[in-house]
PDB file of N, CA and C in Angstrom:
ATOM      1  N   UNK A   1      28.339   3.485  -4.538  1.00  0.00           N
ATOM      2  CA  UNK A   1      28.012   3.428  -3.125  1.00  0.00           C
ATOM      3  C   UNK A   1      28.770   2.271  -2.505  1.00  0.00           C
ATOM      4  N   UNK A   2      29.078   2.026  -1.516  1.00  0.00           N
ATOM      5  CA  UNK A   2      29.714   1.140  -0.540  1.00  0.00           C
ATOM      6  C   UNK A   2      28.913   0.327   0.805  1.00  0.00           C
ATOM      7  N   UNK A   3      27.894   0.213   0.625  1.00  0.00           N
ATOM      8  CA  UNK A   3      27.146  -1.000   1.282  1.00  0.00           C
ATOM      9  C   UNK A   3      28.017  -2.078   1.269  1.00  0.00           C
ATOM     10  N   UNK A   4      28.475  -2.322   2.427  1.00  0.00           N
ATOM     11  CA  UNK A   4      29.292  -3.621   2.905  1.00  0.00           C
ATOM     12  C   UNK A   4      28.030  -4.877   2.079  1.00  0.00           C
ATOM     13  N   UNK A   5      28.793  -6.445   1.616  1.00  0.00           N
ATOM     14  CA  UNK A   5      28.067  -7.143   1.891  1.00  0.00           C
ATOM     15  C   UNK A   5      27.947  -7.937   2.993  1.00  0.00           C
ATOM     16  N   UNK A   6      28.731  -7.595   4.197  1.00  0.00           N
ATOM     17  CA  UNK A   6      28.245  -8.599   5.368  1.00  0.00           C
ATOM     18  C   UNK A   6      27.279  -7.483   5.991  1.00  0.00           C
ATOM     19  N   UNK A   7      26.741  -6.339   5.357  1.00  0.00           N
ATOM     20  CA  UNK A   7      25.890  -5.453   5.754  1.00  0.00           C
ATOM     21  C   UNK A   7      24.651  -6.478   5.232  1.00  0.00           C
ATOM     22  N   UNK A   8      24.405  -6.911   4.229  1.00  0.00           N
ATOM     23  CA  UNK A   8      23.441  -7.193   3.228  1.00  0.00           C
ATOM     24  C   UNK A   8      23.258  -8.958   3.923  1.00  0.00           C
ATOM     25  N   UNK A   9      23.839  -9.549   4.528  1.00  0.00           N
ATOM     26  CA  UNK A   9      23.914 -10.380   4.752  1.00  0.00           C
ATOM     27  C   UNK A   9      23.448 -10.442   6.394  1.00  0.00           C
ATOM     28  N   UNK A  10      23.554  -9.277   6.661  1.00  0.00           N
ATOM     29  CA  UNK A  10      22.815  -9.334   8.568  1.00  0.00           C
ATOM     30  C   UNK A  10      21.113  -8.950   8.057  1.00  0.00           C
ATOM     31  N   UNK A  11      21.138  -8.010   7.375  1.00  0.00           N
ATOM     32  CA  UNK A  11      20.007  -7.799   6.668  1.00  0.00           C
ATOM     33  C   UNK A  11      19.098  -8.877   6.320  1.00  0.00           C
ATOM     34  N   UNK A  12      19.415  -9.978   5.736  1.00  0.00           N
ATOM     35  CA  UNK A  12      18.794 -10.967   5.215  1.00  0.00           C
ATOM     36  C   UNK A  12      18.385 -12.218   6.563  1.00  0.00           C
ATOM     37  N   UNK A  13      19.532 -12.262   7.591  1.00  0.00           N
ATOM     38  CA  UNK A  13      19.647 -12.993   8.288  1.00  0.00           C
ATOM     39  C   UNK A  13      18.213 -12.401   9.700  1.00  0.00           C
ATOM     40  N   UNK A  14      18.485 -11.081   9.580  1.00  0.00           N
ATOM     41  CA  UNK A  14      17.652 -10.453  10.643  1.00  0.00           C
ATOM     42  C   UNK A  14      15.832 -10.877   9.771  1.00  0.00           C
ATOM     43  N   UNK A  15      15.552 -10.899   8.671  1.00  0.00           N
ATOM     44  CA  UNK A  15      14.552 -11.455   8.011  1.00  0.00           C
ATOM     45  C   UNK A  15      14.452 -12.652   8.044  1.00  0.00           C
ATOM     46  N   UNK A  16      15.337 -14.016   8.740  1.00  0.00           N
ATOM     47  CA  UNK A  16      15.146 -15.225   8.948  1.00  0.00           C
ATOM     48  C   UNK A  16      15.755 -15.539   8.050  1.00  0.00           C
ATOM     49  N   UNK A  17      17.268 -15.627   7.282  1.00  0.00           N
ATOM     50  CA  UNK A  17      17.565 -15.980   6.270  1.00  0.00           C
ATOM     51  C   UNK A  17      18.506 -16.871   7.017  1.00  0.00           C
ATOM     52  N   UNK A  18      18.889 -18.434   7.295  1.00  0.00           N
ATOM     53  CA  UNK A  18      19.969 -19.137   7.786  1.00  0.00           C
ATOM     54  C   UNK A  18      20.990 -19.358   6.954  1.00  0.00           C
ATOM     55  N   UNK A  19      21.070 -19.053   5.334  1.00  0.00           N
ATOM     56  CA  UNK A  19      22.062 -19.012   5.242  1.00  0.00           C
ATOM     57  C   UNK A  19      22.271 -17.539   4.145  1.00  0.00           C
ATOM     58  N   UNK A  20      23.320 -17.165   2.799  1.00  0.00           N
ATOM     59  CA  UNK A  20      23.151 -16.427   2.674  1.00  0.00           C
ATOM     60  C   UNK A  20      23.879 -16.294   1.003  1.00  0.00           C
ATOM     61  N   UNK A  21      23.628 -16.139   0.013  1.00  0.00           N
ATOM     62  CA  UNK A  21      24.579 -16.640  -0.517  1.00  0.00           C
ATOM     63  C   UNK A  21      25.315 -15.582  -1.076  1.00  0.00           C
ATOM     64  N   UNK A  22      26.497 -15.180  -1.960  1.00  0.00           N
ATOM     65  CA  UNK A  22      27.001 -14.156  -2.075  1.00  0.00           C
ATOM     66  C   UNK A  22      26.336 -13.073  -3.202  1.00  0.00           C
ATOM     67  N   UNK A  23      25.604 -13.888  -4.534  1.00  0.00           N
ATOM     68  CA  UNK A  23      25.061 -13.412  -5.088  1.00  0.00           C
ATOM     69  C   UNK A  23      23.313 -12.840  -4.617  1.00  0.00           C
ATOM     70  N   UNK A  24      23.413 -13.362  -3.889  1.00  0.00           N
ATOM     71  CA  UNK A  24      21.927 -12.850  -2.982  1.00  0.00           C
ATOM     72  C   UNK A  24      22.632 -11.442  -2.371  1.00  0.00           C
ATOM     73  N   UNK A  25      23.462 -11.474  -1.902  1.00  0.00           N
ATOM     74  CA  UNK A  25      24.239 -10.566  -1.153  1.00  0.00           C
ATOM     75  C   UNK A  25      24.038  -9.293  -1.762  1.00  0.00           C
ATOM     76  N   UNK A  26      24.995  -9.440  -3.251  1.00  0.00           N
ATOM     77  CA  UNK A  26      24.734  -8.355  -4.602  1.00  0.00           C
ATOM     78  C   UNK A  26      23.551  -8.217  -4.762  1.00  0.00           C
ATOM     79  N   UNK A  27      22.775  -9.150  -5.156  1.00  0.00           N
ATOM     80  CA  UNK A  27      21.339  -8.690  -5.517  1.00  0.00           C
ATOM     81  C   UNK A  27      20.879  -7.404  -4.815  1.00  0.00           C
ATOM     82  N   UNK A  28      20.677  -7.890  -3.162  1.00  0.00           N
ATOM     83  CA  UNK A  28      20.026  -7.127  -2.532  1.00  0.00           C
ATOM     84  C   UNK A  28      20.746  -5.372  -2.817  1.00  0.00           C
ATOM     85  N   UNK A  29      22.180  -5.461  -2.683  1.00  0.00           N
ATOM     86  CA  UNK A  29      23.043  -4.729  -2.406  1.00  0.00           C
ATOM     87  C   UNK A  29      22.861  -3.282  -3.629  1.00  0.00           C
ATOM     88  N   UNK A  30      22.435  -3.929  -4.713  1.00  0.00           N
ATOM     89  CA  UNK A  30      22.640  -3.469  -6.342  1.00  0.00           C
ATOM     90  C   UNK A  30      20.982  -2.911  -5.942  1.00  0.00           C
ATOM     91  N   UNK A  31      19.623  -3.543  -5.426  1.00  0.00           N
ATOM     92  CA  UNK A  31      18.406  -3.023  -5.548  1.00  0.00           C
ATOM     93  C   UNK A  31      18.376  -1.855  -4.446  1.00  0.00           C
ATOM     94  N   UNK A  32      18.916  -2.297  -3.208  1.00  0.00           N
ATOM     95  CA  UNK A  32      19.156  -1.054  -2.237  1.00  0.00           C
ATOM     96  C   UNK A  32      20.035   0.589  -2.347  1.00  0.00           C
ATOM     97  N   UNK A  33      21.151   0.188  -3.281  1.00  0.00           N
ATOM     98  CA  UNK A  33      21.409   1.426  -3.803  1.00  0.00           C
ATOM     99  C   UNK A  33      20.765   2.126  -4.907  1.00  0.00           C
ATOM    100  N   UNK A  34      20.194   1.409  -5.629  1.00  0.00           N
ATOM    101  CA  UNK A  34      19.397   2.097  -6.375  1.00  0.00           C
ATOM    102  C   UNK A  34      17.779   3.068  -5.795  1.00  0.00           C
ATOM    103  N   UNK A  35      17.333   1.976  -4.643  1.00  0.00           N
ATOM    104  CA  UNK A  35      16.279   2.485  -3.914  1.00  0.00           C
ATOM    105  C   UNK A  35      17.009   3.970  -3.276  1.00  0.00           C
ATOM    106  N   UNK A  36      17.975   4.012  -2.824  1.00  0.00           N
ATOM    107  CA  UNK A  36      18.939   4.774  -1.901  1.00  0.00           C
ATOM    108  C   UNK A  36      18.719   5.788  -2.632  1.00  0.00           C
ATOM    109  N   UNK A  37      19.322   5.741  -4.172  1.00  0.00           N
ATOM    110  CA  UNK A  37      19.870   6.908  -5.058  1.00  0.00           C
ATOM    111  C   UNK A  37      18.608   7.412  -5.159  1.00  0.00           C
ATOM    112  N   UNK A  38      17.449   6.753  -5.542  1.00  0.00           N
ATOM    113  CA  UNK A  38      16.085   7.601  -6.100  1.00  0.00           C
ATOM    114  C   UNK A  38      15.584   8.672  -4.640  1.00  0.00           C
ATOM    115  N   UNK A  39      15.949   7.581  -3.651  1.00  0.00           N
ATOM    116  CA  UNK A  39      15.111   8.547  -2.836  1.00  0.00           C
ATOM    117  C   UNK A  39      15.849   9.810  -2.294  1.00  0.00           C
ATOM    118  N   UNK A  40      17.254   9.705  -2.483  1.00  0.00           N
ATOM    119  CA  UNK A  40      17.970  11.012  -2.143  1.00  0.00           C
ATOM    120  C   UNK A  40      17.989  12.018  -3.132  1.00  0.00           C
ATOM    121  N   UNK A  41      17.610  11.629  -4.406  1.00  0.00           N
ATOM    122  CA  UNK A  41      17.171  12.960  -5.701  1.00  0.00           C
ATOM    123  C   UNK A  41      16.159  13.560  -5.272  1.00  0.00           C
ATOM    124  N   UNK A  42      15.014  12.524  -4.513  1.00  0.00           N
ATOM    125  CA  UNK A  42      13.904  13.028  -4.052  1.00  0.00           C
ATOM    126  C   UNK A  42      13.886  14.051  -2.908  1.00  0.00           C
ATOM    127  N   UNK A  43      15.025  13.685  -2.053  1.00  0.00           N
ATOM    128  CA  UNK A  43      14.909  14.379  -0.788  1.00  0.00           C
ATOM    129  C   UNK A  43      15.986  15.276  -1.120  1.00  0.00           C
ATOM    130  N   UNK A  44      16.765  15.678  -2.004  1.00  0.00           N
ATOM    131  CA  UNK A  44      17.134  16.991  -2.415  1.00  0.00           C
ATOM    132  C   UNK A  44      16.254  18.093  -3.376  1.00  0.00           C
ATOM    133  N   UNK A  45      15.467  17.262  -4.326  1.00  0.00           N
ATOM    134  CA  UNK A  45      14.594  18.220  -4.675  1.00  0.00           C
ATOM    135  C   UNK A  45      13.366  18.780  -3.466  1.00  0.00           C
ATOM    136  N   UNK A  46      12.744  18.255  -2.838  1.00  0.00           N
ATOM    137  CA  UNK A  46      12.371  18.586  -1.712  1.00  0.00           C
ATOM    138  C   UNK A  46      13.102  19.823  -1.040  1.00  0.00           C
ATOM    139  N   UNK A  47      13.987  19.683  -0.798  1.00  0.00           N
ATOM    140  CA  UNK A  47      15.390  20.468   0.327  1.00  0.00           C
ATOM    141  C   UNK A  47      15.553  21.482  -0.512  1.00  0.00           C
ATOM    142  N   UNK A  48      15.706  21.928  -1.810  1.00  0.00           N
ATOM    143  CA  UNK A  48      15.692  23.037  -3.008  1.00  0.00           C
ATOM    144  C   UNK A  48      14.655  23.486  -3.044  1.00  0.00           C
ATOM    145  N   UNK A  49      13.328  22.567  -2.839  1.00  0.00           N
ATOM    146  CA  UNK A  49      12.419  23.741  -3.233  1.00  0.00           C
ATOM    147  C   UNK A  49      11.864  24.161  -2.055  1.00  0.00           C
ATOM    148  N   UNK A  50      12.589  24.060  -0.783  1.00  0.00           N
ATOM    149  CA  UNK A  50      12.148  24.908   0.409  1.00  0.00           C
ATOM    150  C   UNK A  50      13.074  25.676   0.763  1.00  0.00           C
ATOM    151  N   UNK A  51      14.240  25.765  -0.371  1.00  0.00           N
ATOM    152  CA  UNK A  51      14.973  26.632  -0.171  1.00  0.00           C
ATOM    153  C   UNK A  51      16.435  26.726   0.547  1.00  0.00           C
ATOM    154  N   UNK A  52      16.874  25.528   0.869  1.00  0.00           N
ATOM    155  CA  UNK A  52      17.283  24.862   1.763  1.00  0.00           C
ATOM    156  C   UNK A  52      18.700  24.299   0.803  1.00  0.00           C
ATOM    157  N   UNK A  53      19.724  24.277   1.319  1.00  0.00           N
ATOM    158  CA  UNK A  53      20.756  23.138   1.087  1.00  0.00           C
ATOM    159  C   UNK A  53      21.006  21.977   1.964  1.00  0.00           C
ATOM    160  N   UNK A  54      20.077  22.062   2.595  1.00  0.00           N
ATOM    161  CA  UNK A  54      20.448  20.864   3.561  1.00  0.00           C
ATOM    162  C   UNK A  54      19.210  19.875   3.331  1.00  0.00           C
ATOM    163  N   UNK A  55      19.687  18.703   3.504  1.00  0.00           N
ATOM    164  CA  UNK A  55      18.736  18.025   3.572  1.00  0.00           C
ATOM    165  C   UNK A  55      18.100  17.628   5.077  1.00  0.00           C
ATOM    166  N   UNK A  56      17.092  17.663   5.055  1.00  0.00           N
ATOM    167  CA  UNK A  56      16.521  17.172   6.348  1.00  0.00           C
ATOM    168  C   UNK A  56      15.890  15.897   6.542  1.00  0.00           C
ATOM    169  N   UNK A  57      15.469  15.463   7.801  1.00  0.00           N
ATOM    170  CA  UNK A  57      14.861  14.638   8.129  1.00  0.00           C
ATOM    171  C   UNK A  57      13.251  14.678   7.270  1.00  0.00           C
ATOM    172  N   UNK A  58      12.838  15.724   6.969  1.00  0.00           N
ATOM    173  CA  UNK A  58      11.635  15.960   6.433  1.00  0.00           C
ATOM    174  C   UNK A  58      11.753  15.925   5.042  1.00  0.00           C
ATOM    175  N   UNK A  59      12.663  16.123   4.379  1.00  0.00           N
ATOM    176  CA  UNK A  59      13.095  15.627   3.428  1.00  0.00           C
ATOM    177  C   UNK A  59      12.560  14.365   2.856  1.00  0.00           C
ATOM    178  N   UNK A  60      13.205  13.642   3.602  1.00  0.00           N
ATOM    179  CA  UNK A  60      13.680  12.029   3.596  1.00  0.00           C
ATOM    180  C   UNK A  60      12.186  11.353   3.276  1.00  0.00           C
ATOM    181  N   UNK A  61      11.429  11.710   4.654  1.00  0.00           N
ATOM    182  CA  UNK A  61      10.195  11.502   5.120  1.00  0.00           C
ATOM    183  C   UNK A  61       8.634  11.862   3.788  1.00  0.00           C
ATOM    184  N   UNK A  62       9.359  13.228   3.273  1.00  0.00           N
ATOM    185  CA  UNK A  62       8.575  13.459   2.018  1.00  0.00           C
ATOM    186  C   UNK A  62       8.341  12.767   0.978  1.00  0.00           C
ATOM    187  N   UNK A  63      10.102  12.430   0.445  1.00  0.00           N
ATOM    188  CA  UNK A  63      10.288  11.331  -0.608  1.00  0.00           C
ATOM    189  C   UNK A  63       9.818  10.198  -0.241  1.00  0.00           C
ATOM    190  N   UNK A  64       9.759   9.644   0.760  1.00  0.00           N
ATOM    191  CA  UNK A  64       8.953   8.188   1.076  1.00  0.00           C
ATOM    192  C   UNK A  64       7.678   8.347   0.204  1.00  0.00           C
ATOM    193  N   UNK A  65       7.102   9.129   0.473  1.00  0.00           N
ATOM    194  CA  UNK A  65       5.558   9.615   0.593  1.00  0.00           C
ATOM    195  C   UNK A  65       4.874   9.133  -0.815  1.00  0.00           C
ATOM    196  N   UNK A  66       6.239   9.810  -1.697  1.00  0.00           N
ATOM    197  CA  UNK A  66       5.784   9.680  -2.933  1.00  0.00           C
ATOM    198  C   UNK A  66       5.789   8.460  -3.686  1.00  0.00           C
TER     199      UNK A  66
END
């Protein structure tokens, strides 16, 4: 995946972070794609078993759930 880290770094800053460091950067960067990946297996199995190739917004919203 390609999550910028000055993505990960507005992220932290918008949470009150004044400064930021680069390995904080990765950290976050490495736990967010992984959160990313689980929940899009989720919201394709969802999207398959309604029959669907697309993923939807309801999708998305399902996999939270769980």
């Amino acid at each position: 995946m390609d999550i910028s880290l000055s993505s990960m770094e507005k992220l932290l800053k918008k949470a009150g972070a004044k400064r930021v460091s680069d390995s904080a950067k990765n950290a976050l960067r490495k736990e967010l794609e992984k959160l990313a990946k689980d929940l899009g297996k989720k919201a394709v199995m969802f999207s398959k078993h309604a029959g669907r190739k697309t993923v939807r917004e309801e999708d998305i919203n399902l996999a939270l759930k769980k």
